[in-house]
PDB file of N, CA and C in Angstrom:
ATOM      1  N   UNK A   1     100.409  18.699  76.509  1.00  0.00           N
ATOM      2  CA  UNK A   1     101.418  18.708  77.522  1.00  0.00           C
ATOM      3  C   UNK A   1     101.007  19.639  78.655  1.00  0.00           C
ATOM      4  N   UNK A   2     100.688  20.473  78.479  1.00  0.00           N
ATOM      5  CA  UNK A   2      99.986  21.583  79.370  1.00  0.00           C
ATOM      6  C   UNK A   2      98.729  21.257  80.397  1.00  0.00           C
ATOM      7  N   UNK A   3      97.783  20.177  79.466  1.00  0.00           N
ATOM      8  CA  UNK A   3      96.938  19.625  80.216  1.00  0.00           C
ATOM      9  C   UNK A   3      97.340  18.718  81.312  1.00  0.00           C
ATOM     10  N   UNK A   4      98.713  17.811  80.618  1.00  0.00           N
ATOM     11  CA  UNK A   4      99.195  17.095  82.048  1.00  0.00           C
ATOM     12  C   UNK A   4      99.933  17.746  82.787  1.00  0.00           C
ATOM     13  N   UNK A   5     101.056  18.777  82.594  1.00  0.00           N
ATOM     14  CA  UNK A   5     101.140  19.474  83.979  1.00  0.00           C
ATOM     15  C   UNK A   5     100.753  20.200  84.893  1.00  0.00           C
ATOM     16  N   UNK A   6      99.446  20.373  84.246  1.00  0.00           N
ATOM     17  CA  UNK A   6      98.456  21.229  85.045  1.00  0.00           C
ATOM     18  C   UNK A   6      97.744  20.185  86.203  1.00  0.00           C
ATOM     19  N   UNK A   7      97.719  18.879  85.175  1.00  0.00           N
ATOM     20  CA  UNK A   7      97.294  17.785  86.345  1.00  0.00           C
ATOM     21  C   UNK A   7      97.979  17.054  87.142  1.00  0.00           C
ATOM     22  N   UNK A   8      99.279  16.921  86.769  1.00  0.00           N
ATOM     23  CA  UNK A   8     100.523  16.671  87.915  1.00  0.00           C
ATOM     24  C   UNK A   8     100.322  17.672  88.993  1.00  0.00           C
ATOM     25  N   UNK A   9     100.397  19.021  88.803  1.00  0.00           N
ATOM     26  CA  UNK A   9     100.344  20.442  89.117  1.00  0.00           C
ATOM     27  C   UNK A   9      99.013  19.874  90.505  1.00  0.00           C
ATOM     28  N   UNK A  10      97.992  19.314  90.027  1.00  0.00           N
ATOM     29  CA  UNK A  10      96.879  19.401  90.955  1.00  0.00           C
ATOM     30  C   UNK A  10      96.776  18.664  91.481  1.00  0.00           C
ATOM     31  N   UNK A  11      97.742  17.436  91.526  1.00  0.00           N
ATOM     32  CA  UNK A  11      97.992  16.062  92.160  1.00  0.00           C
ATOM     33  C   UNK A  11      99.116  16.582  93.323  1.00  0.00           C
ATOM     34  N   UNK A  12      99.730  17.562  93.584  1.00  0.00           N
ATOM     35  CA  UNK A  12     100.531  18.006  94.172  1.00  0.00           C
ATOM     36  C   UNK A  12     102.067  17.547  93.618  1.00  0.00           C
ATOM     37  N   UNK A  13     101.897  17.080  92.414  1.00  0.00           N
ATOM     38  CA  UNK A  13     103.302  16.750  92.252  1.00  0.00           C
ATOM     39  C   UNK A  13     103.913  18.050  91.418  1.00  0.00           C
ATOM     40  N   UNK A  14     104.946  18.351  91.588  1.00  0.00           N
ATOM     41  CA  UNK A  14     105.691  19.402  91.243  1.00  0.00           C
ATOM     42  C   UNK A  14     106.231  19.040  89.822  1.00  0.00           C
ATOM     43  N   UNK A  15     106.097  19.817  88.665  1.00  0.00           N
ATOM     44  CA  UNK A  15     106.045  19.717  87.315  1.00  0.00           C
ATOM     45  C   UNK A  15     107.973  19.984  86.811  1.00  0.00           C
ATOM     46  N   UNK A  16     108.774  19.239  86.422  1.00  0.00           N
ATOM     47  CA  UNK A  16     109.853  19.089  85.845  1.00  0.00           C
ATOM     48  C   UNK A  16     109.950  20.405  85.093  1.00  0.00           C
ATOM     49  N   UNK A  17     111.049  20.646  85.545  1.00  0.00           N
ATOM     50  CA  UNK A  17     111.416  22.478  84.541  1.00  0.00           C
ATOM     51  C   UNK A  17     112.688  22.133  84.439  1.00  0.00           C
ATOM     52  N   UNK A  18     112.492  21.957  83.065  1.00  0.00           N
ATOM     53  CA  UNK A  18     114.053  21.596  82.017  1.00  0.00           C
ATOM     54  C   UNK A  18     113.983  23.188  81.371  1.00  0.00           C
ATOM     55  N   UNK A  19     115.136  23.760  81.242  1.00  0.00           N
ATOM     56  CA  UNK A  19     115.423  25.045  80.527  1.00  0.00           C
ATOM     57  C   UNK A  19     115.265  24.445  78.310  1.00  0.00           C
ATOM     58  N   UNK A  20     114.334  25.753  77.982  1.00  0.00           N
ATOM     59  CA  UNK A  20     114.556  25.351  76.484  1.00  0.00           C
ATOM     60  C   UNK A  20     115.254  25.697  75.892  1.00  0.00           C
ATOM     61  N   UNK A  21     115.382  24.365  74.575  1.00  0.00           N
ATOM     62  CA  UNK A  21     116.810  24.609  74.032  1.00  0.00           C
ATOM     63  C   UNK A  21     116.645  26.002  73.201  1.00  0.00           C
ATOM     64  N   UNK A  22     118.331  26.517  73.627  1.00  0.00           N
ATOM     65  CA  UNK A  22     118.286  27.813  73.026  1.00  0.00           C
ATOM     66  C   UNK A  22     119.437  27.815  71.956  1.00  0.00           C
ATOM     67  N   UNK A  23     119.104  26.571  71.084  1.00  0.00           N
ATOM     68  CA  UNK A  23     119.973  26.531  69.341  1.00  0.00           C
ATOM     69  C   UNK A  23     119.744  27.416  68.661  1.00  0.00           C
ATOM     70  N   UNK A  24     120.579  28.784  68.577  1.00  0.00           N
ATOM     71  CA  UNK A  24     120.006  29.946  67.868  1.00  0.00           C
ATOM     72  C   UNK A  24     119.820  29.630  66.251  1.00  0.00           C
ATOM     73  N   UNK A  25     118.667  30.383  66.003  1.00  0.00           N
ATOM     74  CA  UNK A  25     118.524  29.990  64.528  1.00  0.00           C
ATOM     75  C   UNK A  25     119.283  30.171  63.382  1.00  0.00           C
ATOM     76  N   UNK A  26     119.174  29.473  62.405  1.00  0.00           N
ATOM     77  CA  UNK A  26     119.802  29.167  61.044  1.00  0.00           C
ATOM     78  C   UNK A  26     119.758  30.506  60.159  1.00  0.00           C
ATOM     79  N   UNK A  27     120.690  30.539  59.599  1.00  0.00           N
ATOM     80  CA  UNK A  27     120.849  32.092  58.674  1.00  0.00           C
ATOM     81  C   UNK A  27     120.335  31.672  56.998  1.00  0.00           C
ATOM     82  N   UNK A  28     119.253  32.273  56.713  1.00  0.00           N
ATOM     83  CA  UNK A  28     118.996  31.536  55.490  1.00  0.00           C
ATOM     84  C   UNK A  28     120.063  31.289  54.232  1.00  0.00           C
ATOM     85  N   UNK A  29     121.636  32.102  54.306  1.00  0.00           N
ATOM     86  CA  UNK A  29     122.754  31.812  54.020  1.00  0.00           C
ATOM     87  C   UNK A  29     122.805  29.997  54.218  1.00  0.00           C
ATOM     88  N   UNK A  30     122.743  29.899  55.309  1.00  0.00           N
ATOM     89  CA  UNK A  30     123.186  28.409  56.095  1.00  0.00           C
ATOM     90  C   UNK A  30     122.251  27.509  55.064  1.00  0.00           C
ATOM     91  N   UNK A  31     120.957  27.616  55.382  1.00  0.00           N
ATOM     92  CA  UNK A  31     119.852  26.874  54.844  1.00  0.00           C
ATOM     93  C   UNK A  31     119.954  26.908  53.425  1.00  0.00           C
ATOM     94  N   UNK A  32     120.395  27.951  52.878  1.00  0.00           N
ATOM     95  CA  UNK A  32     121.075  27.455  51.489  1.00  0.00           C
ATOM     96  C   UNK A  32     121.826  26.881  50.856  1.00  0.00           C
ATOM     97  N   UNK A  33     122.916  27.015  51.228  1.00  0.00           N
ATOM     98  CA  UNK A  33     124.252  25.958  52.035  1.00  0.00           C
ATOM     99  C   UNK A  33     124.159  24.389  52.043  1.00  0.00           C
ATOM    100  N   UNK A  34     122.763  24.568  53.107  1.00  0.00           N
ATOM    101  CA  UNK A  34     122.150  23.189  52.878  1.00  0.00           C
ATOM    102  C   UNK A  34     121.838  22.457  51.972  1.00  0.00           C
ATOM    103  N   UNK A  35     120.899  22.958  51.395  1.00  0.00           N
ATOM    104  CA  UNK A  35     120.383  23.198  50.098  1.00  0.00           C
ATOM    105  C   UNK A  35     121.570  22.583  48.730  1.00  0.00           C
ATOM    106  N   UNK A  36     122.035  23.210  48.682  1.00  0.00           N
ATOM    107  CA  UNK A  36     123.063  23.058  47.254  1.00  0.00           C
ATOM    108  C   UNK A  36     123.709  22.361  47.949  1.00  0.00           C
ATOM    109  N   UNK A  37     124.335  21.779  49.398  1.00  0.00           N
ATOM    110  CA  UNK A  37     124.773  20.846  50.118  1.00  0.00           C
ATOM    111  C   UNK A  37     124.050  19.340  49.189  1.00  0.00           C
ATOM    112  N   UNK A  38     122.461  19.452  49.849  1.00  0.00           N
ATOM    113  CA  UNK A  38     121.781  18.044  49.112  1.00  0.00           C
ATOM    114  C   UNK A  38     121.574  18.018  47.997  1.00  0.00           C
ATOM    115  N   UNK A  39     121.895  18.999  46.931  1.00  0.00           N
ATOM    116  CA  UNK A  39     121.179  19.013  45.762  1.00  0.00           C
ATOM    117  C   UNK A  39     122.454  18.425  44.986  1.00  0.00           C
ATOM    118  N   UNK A  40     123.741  18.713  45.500  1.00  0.00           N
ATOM    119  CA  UNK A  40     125.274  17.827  44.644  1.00  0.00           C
ATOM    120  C   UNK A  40     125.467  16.571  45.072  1.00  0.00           C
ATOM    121  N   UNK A  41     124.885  15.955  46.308  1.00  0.00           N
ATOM    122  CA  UNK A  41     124.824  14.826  46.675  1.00  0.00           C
ATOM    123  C   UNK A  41     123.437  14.510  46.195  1.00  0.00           C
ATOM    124  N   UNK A  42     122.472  14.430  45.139  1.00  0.00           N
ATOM    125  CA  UNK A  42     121.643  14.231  44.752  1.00  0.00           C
ATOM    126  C   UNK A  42     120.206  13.553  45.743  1.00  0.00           C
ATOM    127  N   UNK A  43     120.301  14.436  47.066  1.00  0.00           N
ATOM    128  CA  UNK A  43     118.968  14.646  47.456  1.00  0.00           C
ATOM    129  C   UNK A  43     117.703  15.212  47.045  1.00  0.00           C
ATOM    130  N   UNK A  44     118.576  16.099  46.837  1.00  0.00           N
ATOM    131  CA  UNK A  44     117.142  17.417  46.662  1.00  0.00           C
ATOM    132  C   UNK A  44     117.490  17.908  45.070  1.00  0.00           C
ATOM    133  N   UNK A  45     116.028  18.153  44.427  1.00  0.00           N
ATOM    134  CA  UNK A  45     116.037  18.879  43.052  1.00  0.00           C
ATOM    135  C   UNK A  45     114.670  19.829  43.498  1.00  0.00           C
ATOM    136  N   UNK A  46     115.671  21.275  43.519  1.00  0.00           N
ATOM    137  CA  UNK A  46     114.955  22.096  43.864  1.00  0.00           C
ATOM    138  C   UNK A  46     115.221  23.622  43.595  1.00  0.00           C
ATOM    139  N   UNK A  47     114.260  24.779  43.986  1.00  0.00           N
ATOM    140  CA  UNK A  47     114.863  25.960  44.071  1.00  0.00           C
ATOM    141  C   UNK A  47     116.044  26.059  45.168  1.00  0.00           C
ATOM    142  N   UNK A  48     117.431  26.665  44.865  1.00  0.00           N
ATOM    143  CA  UNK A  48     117.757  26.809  46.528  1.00  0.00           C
ATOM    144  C   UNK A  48     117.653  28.409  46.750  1.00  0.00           C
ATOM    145  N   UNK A  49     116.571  28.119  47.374  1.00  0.00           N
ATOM    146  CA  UNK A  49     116.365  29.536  47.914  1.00  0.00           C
ATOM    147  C   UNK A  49     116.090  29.642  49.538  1.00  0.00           C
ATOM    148  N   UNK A  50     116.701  28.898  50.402  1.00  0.00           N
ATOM    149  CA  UNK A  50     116.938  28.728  52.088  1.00  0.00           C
ATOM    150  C   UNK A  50     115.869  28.683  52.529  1.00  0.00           C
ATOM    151  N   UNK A  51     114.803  28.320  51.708  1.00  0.00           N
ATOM    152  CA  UNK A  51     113.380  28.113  52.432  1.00  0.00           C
ATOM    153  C   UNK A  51     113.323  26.336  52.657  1.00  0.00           C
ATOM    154  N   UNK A  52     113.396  26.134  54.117  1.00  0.00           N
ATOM    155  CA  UNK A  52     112.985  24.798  54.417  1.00  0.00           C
ATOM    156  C   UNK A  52     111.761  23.813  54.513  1.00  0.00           C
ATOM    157  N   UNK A  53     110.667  24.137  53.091  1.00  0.00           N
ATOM    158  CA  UNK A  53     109.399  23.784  53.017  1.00  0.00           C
ATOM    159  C   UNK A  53     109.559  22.071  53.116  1.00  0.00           C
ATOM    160  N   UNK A  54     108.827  21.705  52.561  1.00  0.00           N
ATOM    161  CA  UNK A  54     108.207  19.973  52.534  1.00  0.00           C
ATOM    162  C   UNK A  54     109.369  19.139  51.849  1.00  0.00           C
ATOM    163  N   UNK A  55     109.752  19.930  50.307  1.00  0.00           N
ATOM    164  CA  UNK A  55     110.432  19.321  49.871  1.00  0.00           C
ATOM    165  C   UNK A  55     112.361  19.600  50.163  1.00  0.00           C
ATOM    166  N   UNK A  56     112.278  20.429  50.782  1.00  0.00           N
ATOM    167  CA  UNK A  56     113.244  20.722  51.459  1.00  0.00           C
ATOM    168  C   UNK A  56     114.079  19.744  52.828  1.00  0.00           C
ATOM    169  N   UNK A  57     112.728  19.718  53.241  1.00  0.00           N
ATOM    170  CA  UNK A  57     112.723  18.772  55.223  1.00  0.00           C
ATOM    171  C   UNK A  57     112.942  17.530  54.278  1.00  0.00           C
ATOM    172  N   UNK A  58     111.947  17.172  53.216  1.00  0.00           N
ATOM    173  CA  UNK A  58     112.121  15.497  52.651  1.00  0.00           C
ATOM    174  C   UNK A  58     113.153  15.197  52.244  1.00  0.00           C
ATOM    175  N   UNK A  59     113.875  15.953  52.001  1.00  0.00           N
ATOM    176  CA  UNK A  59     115.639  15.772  51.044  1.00  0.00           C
ATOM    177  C   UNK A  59     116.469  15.328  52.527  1.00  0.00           C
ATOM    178  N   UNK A  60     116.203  15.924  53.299  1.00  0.00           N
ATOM    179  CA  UNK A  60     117.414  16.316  54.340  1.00  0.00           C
ATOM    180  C   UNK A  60     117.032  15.003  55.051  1.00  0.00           C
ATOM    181  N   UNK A  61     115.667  14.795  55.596  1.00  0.00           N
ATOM    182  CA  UNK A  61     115.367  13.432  56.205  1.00  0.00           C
ATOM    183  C   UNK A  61     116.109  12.089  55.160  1.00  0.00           C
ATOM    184  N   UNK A  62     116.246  12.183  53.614  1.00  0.00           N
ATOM    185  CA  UNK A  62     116.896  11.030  53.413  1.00  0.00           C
ATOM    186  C   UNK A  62     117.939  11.305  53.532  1.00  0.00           C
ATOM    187  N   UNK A  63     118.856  12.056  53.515  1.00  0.00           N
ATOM    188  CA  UNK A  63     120.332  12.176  53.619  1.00  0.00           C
ATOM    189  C   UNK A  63     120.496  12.124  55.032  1.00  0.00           C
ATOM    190  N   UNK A  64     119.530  11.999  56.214  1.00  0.00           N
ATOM    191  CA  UNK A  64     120.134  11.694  57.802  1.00  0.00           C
ATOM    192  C   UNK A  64     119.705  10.250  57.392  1.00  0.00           C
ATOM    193  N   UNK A  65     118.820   9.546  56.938  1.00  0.00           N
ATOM    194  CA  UNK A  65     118.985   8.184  56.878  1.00  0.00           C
ATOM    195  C   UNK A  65     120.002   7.758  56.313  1.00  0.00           C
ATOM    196  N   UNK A  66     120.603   8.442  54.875  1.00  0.00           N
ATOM    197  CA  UNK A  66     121.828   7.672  54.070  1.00  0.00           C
ATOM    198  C   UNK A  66     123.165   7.931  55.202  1.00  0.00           C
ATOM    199  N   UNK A  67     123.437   8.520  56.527  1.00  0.00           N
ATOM    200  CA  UNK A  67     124.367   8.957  56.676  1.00  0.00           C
ATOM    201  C   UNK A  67     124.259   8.637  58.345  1.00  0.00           C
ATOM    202  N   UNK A  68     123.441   8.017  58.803  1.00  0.00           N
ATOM    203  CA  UNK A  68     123.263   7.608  59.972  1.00  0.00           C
ATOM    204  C   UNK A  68     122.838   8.099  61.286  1.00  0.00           C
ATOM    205  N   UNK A  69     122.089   9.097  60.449  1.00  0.00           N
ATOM    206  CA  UNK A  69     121.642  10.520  61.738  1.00  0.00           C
ATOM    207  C   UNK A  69     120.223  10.462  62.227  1.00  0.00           C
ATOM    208  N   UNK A  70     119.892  10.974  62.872  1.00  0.00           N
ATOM    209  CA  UNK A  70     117.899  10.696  63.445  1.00  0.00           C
ATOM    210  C   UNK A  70     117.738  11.643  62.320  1.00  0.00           C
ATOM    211  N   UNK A  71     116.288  10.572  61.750  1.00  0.00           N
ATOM    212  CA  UNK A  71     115.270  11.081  60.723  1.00  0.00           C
ATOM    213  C   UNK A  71     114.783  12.119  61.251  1.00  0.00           C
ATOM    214  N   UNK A  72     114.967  13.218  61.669  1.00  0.00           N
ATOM    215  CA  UNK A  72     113.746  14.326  61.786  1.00  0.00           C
ATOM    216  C   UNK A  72     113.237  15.124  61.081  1.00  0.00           C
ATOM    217  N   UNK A  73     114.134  15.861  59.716  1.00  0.00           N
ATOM    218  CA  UNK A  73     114.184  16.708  59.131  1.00  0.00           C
ATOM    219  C   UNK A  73     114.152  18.116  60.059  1.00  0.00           C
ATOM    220  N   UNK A  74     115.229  18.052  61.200  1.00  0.00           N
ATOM    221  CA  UNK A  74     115.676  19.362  61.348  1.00  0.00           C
ATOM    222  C   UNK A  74     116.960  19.855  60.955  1.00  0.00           C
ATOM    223  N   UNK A  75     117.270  20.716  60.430  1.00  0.00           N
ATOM    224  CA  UNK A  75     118.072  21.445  60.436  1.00  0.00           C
ATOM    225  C   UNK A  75     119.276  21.960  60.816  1.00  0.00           C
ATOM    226  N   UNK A  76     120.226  21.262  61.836  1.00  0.00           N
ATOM    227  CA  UNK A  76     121.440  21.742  62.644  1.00  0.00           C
ATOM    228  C   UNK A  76     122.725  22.585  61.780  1.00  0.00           C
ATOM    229  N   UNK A  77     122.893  23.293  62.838  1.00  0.00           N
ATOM    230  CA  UNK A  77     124.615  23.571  61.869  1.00  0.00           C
ATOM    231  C   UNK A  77     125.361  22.896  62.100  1.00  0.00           C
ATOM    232  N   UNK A  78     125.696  21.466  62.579  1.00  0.00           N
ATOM    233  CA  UNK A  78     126.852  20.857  62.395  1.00  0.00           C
ATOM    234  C   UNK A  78     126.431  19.988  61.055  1.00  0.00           C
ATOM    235  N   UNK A  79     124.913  19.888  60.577  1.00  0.00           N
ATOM    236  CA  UNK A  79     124.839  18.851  59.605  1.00  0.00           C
ATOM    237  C   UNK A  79     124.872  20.307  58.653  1.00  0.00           C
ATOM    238  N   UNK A  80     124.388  21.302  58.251  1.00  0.00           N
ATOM    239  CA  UNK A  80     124.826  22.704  57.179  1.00  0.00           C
ATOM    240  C   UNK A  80     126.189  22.467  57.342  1.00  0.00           C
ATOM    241  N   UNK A  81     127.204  22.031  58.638  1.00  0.00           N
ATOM    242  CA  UNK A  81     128.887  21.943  58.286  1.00  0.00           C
ATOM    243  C   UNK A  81     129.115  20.525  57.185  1.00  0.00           C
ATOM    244  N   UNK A  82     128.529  19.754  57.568  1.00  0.00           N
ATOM    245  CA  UNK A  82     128.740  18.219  56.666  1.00  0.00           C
ATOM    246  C   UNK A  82     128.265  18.634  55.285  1.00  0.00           C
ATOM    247  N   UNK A  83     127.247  19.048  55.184  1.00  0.00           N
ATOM    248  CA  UNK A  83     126.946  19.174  53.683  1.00  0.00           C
ATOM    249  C   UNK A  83     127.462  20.159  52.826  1.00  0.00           C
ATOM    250  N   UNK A  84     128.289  21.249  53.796  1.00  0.00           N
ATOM    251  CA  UNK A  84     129.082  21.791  53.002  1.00  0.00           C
ATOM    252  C   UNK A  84     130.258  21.832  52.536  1.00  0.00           C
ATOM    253  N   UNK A  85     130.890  20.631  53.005  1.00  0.00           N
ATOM    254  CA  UNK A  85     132.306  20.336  53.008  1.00  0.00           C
ATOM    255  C   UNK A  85     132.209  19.648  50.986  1.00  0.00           C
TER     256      UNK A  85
END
């Protein structure tokens, strides 16, 4: 990405400055949350210890597919609010 705005940059075209998102981060409380969130809805069989490794992101990516959300395996607190209800 850097390489092309450096070359927009030298084409004289002026490079798009969007502000980054500033979603403050997850409290490993939360990410645990998560955690025992997917593990009673039988996503995830795991440690819950709020670490969001491989098998962590893989649980959460099928439960945004079972539930109609973009596959990314990130993390939000409104989906830590859904899975903890």
């Amino acid at each position: 990405m850097g390489v092309c705005l450096l070359a927009e940059f030298a084409q004289g075209q002026v490079p798009v400055r969007k502000p980054w998102p500033t979603e403050p981060p997850l409290s490993r409380e939360a990410k645990m949350a998560a955690q025992a969130g997917l593990a009673r809805l039988g996503f995830y069989e795991g440690k819950i210890d709020g670490d969001m490794g491989r098998k962590s992101r893989a649980s959460l990516r099928a439960w945004q597919l079972a539930n109609g959300r973009p596959r990314d395996g990130y993390l939000t607190a409104d989906q830590v609010a859904a899975l903890s209800m």
